[in-house]
C-alpha atoms as a PDB file:
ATOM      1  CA  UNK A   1      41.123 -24.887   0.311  1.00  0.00           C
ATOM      2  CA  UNK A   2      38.491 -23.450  -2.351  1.00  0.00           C
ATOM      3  CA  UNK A   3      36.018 -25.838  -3.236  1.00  0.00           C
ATOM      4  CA  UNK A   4      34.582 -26.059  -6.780  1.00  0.00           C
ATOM      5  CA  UNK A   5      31.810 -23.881  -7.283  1.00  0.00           C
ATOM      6  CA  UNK A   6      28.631 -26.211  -8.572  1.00  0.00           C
ATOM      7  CA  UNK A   7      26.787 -24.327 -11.352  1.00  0.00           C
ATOM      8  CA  UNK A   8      22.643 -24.920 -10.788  1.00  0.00           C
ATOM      9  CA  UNK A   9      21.343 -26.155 -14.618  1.00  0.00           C
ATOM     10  CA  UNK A  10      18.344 -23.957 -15.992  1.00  0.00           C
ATOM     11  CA  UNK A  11      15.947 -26.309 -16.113  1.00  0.00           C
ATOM     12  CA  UNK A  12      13.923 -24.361 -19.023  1.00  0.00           C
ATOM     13  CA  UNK A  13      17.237 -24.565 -21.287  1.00  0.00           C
ATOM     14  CA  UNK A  14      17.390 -28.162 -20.093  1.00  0.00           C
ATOM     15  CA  UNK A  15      13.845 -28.739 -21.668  1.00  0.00           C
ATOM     16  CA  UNK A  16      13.699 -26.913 -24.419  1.00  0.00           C
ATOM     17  CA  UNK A  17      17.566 -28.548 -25.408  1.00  0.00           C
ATOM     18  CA  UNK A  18      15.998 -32.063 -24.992  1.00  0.00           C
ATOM     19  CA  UNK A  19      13.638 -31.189 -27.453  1.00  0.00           C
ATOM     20  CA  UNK A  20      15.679 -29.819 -29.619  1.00  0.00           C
ATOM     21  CA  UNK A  21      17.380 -32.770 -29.593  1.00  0.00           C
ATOM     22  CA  UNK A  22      14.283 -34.936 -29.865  1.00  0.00           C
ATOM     23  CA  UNK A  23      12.537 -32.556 -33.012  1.00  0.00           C
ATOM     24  CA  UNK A  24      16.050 -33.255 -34.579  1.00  0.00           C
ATOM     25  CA  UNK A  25      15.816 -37.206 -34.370  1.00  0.00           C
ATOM     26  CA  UNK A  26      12.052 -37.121 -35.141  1.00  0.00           C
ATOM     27  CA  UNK A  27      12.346 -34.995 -38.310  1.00  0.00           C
ATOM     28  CA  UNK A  28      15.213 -37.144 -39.252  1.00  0.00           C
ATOM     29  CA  UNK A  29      13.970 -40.981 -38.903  1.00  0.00           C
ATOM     30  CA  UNK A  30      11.022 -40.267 -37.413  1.00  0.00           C
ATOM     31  CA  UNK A  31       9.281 -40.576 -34.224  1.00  0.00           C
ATOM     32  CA  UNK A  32       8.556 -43.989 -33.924  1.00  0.00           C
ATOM     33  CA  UNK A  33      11.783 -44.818 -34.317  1.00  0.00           C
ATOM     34  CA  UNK A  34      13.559 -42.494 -31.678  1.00  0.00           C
ATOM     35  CA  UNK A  35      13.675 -43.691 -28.501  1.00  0.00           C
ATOM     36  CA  UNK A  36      14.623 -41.835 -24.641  1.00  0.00           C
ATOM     37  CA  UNK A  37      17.534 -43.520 -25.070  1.00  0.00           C
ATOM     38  CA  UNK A  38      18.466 -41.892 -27.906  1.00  0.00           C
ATOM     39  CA  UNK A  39      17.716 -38.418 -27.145  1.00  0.00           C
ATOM     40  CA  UNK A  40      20.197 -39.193 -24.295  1.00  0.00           C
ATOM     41  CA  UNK A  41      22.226 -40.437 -25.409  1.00  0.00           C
ATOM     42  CA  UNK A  42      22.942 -37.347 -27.680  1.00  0.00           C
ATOM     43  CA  UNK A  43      22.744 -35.199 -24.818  1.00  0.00           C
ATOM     44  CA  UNK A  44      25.037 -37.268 -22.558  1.00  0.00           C
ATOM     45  CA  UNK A  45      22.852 -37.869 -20.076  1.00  0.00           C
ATOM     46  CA  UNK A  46      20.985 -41.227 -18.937  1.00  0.00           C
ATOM     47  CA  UNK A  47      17.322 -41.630 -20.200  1.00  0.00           C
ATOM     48  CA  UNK A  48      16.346 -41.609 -16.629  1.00  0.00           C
ATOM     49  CA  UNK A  49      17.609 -37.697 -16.752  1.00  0.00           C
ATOM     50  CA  UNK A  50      15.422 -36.903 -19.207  1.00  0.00           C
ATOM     51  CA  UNK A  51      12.596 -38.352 -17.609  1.00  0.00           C
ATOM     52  CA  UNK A  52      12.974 -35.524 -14.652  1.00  0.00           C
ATOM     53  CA  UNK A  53      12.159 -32.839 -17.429  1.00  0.00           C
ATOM     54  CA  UNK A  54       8.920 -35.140 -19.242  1.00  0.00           C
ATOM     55  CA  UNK A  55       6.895 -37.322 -17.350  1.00  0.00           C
ATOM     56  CA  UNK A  56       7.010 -39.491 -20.250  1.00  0.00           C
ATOM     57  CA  UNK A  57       7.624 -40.548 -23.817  1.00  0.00           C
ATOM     58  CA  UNK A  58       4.032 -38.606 -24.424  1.00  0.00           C
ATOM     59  CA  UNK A  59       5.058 -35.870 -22.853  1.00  0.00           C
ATOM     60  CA  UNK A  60       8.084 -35.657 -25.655  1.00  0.00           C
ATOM     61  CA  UNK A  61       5.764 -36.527 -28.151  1.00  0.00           C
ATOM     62  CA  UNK A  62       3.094 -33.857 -27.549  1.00  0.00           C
ATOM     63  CA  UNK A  63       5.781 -30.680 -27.035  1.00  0.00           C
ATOM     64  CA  UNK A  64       7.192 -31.748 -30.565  1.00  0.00           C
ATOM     65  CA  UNK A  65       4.019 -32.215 -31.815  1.00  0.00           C
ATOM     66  CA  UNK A  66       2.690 -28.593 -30.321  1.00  0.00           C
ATOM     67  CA  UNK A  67       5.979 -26.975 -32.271  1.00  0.00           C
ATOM     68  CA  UNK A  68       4.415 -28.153 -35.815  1.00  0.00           C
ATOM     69  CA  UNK A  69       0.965 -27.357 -35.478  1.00  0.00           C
ATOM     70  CA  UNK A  70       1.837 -23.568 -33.503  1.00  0.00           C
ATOM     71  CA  UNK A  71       3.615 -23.411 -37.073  1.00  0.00           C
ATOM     72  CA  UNK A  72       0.007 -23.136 -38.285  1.00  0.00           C
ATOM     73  CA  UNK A  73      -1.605 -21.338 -35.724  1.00  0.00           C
ATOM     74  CA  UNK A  74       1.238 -18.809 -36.145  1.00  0.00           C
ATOM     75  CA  UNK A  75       0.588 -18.728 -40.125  1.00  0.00           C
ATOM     76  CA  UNK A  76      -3.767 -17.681 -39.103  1.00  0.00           C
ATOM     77  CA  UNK A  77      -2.284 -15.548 -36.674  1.00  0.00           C
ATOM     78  CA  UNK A  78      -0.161 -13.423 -38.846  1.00  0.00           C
ATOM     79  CA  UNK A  79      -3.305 -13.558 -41.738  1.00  0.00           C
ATOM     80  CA  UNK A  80      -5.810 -12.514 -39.030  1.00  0.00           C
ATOM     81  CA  UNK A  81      -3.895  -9.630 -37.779  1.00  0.00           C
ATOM     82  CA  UNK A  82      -3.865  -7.837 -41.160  1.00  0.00           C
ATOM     83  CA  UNK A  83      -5.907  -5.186 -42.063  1.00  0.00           C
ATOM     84  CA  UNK A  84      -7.761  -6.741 -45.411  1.00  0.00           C
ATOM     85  CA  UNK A  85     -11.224  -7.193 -45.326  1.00  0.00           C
ATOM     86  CA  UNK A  86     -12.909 -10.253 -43.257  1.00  0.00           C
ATOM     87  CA  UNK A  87     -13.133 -12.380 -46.743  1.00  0.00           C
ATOM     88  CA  UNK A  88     -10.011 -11.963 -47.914  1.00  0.00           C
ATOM     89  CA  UNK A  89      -8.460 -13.010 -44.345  1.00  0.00           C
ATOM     90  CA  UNK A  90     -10.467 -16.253 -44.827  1.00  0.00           C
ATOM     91  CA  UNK A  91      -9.627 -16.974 -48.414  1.00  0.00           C
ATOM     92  CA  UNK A  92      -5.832 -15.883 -47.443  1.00  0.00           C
ATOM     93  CA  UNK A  93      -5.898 -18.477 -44.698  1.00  0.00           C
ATOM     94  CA  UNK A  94      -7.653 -21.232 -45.957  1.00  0.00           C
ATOM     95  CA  UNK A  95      -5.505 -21.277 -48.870  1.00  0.00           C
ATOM     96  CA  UNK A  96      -2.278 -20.767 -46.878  1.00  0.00           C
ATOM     97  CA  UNK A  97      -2.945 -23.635 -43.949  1.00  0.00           C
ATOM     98  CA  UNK A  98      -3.537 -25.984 -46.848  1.00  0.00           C
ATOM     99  CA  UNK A  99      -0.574 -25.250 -48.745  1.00  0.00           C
ATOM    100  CA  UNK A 100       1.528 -25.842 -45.660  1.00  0.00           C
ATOM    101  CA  UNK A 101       0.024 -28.806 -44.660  1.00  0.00           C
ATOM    102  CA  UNK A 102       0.886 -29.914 -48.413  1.00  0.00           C
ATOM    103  CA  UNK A 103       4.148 -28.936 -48.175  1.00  0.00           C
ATOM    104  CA  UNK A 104       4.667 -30.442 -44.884  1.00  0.00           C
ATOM    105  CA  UNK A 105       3.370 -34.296 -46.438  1.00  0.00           C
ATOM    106  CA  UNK A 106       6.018 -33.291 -49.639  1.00  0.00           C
ATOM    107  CA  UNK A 107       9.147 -31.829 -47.170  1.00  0.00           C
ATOM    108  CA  UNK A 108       8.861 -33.252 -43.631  1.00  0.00           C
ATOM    109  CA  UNK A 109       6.875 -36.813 -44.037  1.00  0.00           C
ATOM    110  CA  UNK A 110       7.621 -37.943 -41.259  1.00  0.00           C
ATOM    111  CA  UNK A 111       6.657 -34.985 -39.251  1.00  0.00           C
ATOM    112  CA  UNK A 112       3.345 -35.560 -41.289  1.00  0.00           C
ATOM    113  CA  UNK A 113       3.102 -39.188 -40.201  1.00  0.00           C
ATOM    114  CA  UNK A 114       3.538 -37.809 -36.454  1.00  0.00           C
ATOM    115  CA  UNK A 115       0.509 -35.092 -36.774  1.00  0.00           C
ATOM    116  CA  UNK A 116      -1.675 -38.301 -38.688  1.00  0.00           C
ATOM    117  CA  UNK A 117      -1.031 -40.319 -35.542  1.00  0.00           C
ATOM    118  CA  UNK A 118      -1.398 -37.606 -33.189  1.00  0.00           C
ATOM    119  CA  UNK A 119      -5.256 -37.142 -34.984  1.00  0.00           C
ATOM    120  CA  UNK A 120      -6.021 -41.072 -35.054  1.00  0.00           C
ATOM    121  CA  UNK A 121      -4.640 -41.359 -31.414  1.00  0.00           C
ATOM    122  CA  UNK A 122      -7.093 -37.838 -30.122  1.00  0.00           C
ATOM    123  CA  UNK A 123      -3.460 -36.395 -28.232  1.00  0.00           C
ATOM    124  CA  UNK A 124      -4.984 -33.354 -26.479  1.00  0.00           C
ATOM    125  CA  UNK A 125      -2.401 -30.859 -28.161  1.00  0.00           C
ATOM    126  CA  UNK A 126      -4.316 -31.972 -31.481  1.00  0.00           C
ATOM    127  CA  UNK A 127      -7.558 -30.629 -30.158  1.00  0.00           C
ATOM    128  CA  UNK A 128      -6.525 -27.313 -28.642  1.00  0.00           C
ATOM    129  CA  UNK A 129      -4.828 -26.612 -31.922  1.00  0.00           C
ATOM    130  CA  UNK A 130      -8.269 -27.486 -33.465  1.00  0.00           C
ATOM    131  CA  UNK A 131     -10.373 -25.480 -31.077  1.00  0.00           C
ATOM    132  CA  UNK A 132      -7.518 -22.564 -31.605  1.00  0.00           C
ATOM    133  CA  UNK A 133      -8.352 -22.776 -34.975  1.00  0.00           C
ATOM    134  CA  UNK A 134     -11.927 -22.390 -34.674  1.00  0.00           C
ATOM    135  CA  UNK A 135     -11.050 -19.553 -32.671  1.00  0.00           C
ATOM    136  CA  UNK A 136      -9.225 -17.560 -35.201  1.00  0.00           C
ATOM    137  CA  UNK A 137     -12.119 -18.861 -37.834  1.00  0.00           C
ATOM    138  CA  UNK A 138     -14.876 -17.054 -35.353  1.00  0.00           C
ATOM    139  CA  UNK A 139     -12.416 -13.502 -34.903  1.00  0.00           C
ATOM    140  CA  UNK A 140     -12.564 -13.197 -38.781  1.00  0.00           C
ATOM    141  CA  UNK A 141     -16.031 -14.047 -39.035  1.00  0.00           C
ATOM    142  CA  UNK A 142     -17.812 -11.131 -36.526  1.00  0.00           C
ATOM    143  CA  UNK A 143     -15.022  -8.749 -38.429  1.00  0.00           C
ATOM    144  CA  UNK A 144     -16.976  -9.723 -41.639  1.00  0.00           C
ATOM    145  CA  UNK A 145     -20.639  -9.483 -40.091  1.00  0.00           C
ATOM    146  CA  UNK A 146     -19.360  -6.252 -38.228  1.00  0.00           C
ATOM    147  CA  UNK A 147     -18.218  -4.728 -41.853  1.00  0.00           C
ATOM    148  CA  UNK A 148     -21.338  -5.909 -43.332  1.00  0.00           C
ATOM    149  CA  UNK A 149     -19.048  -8.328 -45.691  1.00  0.00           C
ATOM    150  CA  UNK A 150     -21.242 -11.944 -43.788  1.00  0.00           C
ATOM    151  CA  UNK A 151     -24.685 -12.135 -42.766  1.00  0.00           C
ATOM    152  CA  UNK A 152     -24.490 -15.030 -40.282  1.00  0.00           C
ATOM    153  CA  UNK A 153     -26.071 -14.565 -37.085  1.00  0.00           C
ATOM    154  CA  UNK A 154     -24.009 -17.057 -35.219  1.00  0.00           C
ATOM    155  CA  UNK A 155     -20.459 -16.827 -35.662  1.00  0.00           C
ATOM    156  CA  UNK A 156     -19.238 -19.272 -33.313  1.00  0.00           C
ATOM    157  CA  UNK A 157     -20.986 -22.007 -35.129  1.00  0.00           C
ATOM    158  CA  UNK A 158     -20.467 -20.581 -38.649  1.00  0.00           C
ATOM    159  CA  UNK A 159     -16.601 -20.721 -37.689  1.00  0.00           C
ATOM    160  CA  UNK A 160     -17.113 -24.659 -36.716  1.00  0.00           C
ATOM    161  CA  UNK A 161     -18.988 -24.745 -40.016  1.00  0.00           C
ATOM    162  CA  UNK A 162     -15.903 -23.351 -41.413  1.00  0.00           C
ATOM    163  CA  UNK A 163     -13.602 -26.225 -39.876  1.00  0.00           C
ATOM    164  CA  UNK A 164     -16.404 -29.053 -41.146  1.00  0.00           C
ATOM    165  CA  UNK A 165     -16.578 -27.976 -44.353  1.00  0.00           C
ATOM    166  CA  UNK A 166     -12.381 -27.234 -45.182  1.00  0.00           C
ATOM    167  CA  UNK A 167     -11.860 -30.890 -43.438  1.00  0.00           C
ATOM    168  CA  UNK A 168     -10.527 -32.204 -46.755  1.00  0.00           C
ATOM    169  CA  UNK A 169      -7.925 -29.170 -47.122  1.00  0.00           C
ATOM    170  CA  UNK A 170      -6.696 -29.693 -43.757  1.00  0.00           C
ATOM    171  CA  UNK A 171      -6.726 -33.088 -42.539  1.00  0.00           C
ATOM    172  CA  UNK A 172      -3.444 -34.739 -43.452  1.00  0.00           C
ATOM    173  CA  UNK A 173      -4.715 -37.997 -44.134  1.00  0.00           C
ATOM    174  CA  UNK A 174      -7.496 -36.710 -46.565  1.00  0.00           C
ATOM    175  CA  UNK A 175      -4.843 -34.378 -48.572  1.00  0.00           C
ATOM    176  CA  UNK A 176      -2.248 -37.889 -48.253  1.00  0.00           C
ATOM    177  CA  UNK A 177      -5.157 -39.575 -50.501  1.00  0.00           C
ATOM    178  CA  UNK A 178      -5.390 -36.526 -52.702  1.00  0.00           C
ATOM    179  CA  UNK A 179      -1.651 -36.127 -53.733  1.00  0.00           C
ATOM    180  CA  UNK A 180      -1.535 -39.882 -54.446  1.00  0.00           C
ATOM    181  CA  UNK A 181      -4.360 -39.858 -56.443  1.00  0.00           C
ATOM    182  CA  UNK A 182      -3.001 -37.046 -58.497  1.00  0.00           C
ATOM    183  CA  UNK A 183      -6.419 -35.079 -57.678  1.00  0.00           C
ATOM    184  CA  UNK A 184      -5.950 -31.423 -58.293  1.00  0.00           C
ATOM    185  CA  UNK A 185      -6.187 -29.613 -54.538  1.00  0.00           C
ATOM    186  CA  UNK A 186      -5.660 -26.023 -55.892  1.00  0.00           C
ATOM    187  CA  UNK A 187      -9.061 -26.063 -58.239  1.00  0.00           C
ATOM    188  CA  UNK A 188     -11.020 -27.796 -55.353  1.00  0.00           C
ATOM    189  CA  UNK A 189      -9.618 -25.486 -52.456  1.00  0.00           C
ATOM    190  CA  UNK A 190     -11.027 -22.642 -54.946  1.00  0.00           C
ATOM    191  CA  UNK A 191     -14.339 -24.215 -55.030  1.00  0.00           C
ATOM    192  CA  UNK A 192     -14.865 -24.618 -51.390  1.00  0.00           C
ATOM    193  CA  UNK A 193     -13.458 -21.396 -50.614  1.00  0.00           C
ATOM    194  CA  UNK A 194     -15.992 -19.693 -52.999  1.00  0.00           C
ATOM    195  CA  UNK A 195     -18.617 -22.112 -51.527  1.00  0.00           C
ATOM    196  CA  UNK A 196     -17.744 -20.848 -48.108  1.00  0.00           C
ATOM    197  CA  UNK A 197     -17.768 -17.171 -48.798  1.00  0.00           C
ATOM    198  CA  UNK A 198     -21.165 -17.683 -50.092  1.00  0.00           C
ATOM    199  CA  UNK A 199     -22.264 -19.673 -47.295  1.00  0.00           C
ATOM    200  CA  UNK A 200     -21.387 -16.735 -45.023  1.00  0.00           C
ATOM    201  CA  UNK A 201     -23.660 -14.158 -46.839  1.00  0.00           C
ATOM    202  CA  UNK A 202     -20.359 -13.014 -49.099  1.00  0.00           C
ATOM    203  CA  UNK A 203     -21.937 -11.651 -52.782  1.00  0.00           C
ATOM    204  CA  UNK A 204     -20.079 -13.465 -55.874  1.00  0.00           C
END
């Protein structure tokens, strides 16, 4: 008598299907409003499944939150790779996290609402992405002082100078306040970016 062969699940493709599941509900009603429950429902599997694949609701929360912001991480990444000078890299990227951000608050609100929540609540994906950031801000920066384009001599605290000052650019609350207000970003982003430049030793 052959007995049925029993199939081992990947648990990896198990993981990354519950949270495809879960990005789906959260980008549709939001996350507040998706429960376990209804993520397993979809999958056809109990809540206390899912559960053996995230410790918790957090856990969810925080993945799905870490696929939005590596959306702008990948977005520096791609800028900082190039091969234009050190200013223009900054200028490019600057300009380009903001814009995304913006279009993220017009397109996805209520992803938006879940990074805003993610920053009031201090999740720790937040500040890795933050720190990341800074990172990416510091690689650019030594290009520029290498190439004679800056004349900082600390770069790692020039590039969290960087952060400070393009708070109001980046910080979804702050550009929330802006669009509502009907303030116009693109004229301030090209002040502070100029401001910036010039902080960092960059001639007009």
């Amino acid at each position: 008598m052959n007995r049925p062969v029993r199939t081992r699940t990947d648990p990896d493709k198990v993981r990354a299907r519950i949270l495809e599941v879960a990005e789906e509900h959260f980008r549709r009603i939001g996350y507040h409003k998706t429960s376990v429950a209804d993520i397993a429902s979809e999958l056809g599997m109990s809540p206390a499944n899912v559960y053996r694949f995230f410790l918790s609701r957090d856990a969810i929360n925080e993945a799905i939150c870490g696929r939005v912001v590596n959306e702008v991480a990948e977005i520096a990444f791609a800028i900082a790779r190039t091969n234009a000078p050190a200013s223009e890299k900054l200028d490019r990227l600057l300009t380009a996290v903001h814009d995304h951000n913006k279009m993220t608050l017009v397109k996805e609100k209520r992803m938006h609402d879940m990074i805003v929540a993610a920053l009031q609540e201090n999740w720790a994906i937040i500040k890795a992405h933050l720190e990341r950031m800074v990172t990416i801000f510091e690689a650019i920066i030594r290009e520029g002082i290498e190439a004679g384009e800056f004349k900082v001599e600390d770069p790692a605290g020039a590039a969290r100078a960087v952060n400070t000052a393009f708070t109001l650019f980046f910080h979804p609350i702050l550009i929330e306040h802006c669009v509502q207000h009907g303030e116009d970003t693109e004229a301030a982003l090209r002040e502070q970016i100029c401001f910036i430049l010039k902080a960092l030793g960059k001639s007009a």
